[in-house]
Protein backbone atom coordinates (compact mmCIF):
# COMPACT_ATOMS: atom_id res chain seq x y z
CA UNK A 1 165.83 -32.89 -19.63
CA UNK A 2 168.43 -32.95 -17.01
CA UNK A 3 167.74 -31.36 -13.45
CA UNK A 4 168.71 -27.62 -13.42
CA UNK A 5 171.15 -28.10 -10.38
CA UNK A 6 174.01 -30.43 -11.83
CA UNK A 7 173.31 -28.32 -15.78
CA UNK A 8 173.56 -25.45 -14.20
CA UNK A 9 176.95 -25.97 -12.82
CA UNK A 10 177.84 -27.06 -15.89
CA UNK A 11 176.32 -24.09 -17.96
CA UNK A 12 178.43 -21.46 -15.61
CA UNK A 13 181.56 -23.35 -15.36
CA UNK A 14 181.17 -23.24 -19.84
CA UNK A 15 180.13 -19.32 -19.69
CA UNK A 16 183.54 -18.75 -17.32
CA UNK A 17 185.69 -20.53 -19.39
CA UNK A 18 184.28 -19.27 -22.74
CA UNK A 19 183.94 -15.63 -21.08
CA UNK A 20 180.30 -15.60 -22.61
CA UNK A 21 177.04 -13.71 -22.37
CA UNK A 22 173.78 -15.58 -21.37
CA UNK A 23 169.94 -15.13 -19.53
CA UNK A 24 170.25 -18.89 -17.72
CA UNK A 25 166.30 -19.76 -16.74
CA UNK A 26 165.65 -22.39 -13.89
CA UNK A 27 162.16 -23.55 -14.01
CA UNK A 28 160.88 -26.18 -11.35
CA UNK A 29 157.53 -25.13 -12.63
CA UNK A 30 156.36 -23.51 -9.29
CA UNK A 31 159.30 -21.44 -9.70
CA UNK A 32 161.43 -19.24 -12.44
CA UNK A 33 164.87 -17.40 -11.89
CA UNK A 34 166.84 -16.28 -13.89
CA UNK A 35 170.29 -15.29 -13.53
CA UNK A 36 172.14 -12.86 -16.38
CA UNK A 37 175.87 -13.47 -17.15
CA UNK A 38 178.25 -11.19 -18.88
CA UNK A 39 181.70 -12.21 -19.69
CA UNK A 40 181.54 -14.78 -17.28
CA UNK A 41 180.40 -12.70 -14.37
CA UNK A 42 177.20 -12.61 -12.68
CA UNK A 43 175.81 -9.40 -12.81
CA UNK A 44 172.16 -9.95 -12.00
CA UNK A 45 168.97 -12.33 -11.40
CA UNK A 46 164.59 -12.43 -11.64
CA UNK A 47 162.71 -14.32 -9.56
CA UNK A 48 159.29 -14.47 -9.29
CA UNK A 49 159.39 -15.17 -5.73
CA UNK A 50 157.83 -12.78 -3.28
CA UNK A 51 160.24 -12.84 -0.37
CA UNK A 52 162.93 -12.36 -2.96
CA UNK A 53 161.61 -8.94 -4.30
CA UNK A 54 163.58 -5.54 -2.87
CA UNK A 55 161.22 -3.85 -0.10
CA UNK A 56 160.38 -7.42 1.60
CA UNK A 57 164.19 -7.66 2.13
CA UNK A 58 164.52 -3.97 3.08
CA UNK A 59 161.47 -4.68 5.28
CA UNK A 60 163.09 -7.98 6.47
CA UNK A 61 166.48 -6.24 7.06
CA UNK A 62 164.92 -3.43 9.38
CA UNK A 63 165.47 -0.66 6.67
CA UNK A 64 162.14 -0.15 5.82
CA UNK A 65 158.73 0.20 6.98
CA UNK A 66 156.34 -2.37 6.03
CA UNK A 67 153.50 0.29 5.64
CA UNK A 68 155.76 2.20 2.96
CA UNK A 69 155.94 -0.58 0.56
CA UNK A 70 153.05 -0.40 -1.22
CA UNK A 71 152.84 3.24 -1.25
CA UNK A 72 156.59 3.30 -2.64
CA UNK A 73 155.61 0.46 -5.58
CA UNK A 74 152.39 2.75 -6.64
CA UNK A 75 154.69 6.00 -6.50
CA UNK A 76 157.80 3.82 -8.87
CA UNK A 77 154.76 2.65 -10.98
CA UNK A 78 153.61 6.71 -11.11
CA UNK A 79 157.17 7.84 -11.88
CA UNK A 80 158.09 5.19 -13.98
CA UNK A 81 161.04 4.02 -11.64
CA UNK A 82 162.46 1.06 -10.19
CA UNK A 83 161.19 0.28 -6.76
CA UNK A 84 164.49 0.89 -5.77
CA UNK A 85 165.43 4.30 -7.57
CA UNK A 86 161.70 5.50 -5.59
CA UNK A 87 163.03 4.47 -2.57
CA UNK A 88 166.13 6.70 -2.96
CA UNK A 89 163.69 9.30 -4.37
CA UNK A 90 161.98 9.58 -1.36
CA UNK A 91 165.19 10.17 0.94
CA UNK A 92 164.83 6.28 2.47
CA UNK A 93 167.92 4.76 1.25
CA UNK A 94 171.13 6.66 -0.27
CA UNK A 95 172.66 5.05 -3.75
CA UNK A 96 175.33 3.30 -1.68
CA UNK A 97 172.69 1.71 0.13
CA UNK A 98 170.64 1.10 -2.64
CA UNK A 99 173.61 -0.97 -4.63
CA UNK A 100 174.18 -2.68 -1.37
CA UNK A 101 171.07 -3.58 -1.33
CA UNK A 102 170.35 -5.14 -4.89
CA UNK A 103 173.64 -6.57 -5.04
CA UNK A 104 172.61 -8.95 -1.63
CA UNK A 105 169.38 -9.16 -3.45
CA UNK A 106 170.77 -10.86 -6.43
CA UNK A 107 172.92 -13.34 -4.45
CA UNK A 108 170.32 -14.32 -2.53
CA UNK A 109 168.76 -15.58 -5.79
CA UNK A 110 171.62 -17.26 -7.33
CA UNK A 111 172.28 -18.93 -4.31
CA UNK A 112 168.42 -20.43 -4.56
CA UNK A 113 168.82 -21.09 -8.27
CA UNK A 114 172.03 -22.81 -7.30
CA UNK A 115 169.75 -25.04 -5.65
CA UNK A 116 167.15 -25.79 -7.57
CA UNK A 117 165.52 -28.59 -9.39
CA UNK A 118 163.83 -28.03 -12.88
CA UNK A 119 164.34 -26.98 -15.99
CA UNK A 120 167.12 -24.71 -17.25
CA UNK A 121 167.26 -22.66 -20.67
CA UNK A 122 170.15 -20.89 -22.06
CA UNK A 123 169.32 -17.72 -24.12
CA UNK A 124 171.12 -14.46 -25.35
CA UNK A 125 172.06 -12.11 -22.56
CA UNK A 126 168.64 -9.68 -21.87
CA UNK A 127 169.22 -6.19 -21.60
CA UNK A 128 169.67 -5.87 -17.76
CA UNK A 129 170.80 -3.30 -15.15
CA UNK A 130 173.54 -5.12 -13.56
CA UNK A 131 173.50 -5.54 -9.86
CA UNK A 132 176.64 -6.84 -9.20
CA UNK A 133 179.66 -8.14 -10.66
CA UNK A 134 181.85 -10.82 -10.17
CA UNK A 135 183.36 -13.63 -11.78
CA UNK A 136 181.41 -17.13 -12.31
CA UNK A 137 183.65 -19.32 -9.97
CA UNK A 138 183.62 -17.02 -7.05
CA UNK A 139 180.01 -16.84 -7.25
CA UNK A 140 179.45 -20.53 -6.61
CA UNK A 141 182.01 -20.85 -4.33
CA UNK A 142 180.11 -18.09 -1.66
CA UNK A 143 177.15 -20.25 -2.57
CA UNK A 144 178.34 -23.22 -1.22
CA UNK A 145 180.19 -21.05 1.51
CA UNK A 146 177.42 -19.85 2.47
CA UNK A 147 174.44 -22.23 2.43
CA UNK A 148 175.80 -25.55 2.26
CA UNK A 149 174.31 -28.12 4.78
CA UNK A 150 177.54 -29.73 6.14
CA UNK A 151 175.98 -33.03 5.73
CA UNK A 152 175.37 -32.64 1.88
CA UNK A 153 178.87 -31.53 1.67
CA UNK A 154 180.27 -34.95 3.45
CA UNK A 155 178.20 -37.09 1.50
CA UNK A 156 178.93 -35.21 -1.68
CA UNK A 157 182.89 -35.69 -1.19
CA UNK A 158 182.25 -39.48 -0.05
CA UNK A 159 181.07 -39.48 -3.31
CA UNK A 160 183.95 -39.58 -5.05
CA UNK A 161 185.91 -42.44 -6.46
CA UNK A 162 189.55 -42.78 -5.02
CA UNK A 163 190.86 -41.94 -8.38
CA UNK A 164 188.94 -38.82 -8.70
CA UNK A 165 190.02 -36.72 -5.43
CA UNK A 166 192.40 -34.62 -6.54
CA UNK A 167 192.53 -30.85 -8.01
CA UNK A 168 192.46 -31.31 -12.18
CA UNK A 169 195.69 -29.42 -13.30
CA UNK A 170 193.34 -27.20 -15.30
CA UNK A 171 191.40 -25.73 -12.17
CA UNK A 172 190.47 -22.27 -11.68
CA UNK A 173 192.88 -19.78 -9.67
CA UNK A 174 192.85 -18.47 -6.53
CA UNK A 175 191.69 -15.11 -7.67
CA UNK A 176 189.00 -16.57 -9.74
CA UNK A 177 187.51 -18.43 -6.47
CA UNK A 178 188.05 -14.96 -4.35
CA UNK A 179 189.86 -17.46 -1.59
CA UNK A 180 191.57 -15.54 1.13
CA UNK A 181 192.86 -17.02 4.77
CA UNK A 182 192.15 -21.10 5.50
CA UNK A 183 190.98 -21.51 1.85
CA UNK A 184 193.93 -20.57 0.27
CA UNK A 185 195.69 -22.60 2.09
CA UNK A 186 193.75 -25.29 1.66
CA UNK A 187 193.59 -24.23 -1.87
CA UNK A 188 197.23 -24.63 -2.12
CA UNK A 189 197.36 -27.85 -0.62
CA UNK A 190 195.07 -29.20 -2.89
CA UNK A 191 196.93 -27.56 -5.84
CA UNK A 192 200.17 -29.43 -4.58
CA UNK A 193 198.89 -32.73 -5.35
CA UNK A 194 197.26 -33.86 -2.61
CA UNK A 195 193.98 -35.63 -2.17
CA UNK A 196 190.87 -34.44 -0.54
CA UNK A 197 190.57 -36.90 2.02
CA UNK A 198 194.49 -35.63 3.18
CA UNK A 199 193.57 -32.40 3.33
CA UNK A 200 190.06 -32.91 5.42
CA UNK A 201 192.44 -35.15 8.23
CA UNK A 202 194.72 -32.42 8.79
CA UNK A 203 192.59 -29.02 8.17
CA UNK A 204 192.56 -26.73 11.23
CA UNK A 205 189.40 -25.76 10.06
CA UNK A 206 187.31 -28.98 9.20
CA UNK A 207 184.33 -26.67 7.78
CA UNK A 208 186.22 -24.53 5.63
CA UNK A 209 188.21 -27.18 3.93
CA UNK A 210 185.17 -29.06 3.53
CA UNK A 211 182.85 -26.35 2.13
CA UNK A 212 185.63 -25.48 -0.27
CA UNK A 213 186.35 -28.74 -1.30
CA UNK A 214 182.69 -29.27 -2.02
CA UNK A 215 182.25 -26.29 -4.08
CA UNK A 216 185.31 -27.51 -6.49
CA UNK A 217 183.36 -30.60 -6.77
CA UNK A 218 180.57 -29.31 -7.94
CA UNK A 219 182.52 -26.57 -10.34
CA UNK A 220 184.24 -30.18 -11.43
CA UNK A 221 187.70 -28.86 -10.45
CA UNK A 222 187.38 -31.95 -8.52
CA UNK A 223 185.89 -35.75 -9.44
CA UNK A 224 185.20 -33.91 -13.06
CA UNK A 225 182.23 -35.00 -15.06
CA UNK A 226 181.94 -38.31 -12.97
CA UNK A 227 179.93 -36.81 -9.86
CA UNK A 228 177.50 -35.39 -11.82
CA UNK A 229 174.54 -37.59 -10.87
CA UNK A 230 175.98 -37.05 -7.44
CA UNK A 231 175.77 -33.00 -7.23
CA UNK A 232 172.53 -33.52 -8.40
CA UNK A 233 171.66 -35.83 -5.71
CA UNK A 234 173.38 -33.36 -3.26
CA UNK A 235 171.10 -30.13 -4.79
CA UNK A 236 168.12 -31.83 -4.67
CA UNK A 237 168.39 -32.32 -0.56
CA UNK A 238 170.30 -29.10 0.46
């Protein structure tokens, strides 16, 4: 079975392009998530992970007690509501909050999955209360944006054969990839026909162009099929 990282990128690049519905289930076997794809957008993920579960982010954010937690999750159980809709119950969060809230909440756990090794299974889309929405590409792109050891990115992008530096004709948008500001221009570059290694020598901003670049390796705008083995490599040590 291949490594969840490198299928995984795989899997949601397929689900964007196909505009398809799917429960995706990493299992490292200490570990499950489980991310939930409609139409090719992300619109929620499971985890069995403690410090992934609502109140310890609301308690890790500041915007809620630690002593209310279990109080709130016997109340929910009571009521028969989310831990969330309790906390809104009780006057602790408002429902702007609350969607704020869940919708960091289930970034936070693709960006993990993103990252993980294991097992991954593809089944039909559960019945889910979304979180969030927002289209497949985008959502590994603010991964990679966001948690990407530069040093996995360089070696990543070393990676590459000569031949296979360039943006495939067939890439995503702009608007896909949510790029604004030094990534669309870098974006654009790329789109012109130039290589990676001509945009990194003459980007303003080194990081940017090399986290972006990075992520369209690893969505195979970039290098394709070829650097597989290589964005597993990359996953494995982020």
């Amino acid at each position: 079975m291949a490594a969840a990282n490198a299928a995984l990128l795989r899997t949601l690049n397929d689900l964007w392009r196909s505009r398809a519905d799917a429960s995706i289930t990493i299992d490292s076997g200490r570990v499950h998530r489980t991310l939930h794809i409609h139409n090719g957008h992300f619109i929620g993920a499971e985890s069995d992970v403690l410090t992934e579960r609502l109140g310890v982010l609301l308690v890790a954010e500041g915007k809620l007690d630690v002593a209310l937690v279990d109080p709130l999750v016997q109340a929910a159980r009571t009521a028969g509501r989310f831990f969330g809709e309790q906390v809104v119950a009780d006057g602790l969060l408002d429902e702007t909050e609350l969607n704020s809230a869940l919708e960091r909440q289930a970034h936070t756990r693709f960006d993990r999955s993103v990252q993980m090794s294991g097992k991954i299974e593809v089944r039909p889309l559960q019945r889910v209360r979304p979180q969030v929405r927002r289209a497949l590409p985008a959502a590994v792109v603010a991964s990679f944006r966001g948690r990407l050891p530069i040093e996995a990115a360089t070696r990543l992008i070393a990676s590459l054969p000569p031949s296979q530096t360039r943006l495939r004709p067939d890439a995503f948008t702009p608007e896909e990839l949510e790029l604004a500001g030094p990534e669309l221009r870098y974006w654009r570059q790329l789109a012109s026909g130039q290589d990676a290694a001509a945009v990194l020598d003459r980007a303003q901003d080194y990081e940017t162009a090399l986290r972006l670049i990075a992520a369209l390796v690893g969505l195979g705008a970039i290098g394709g099929r070829m650097a597989e083995d290589e964005i597993a490599q990359f996953l494995r040590s982020a």
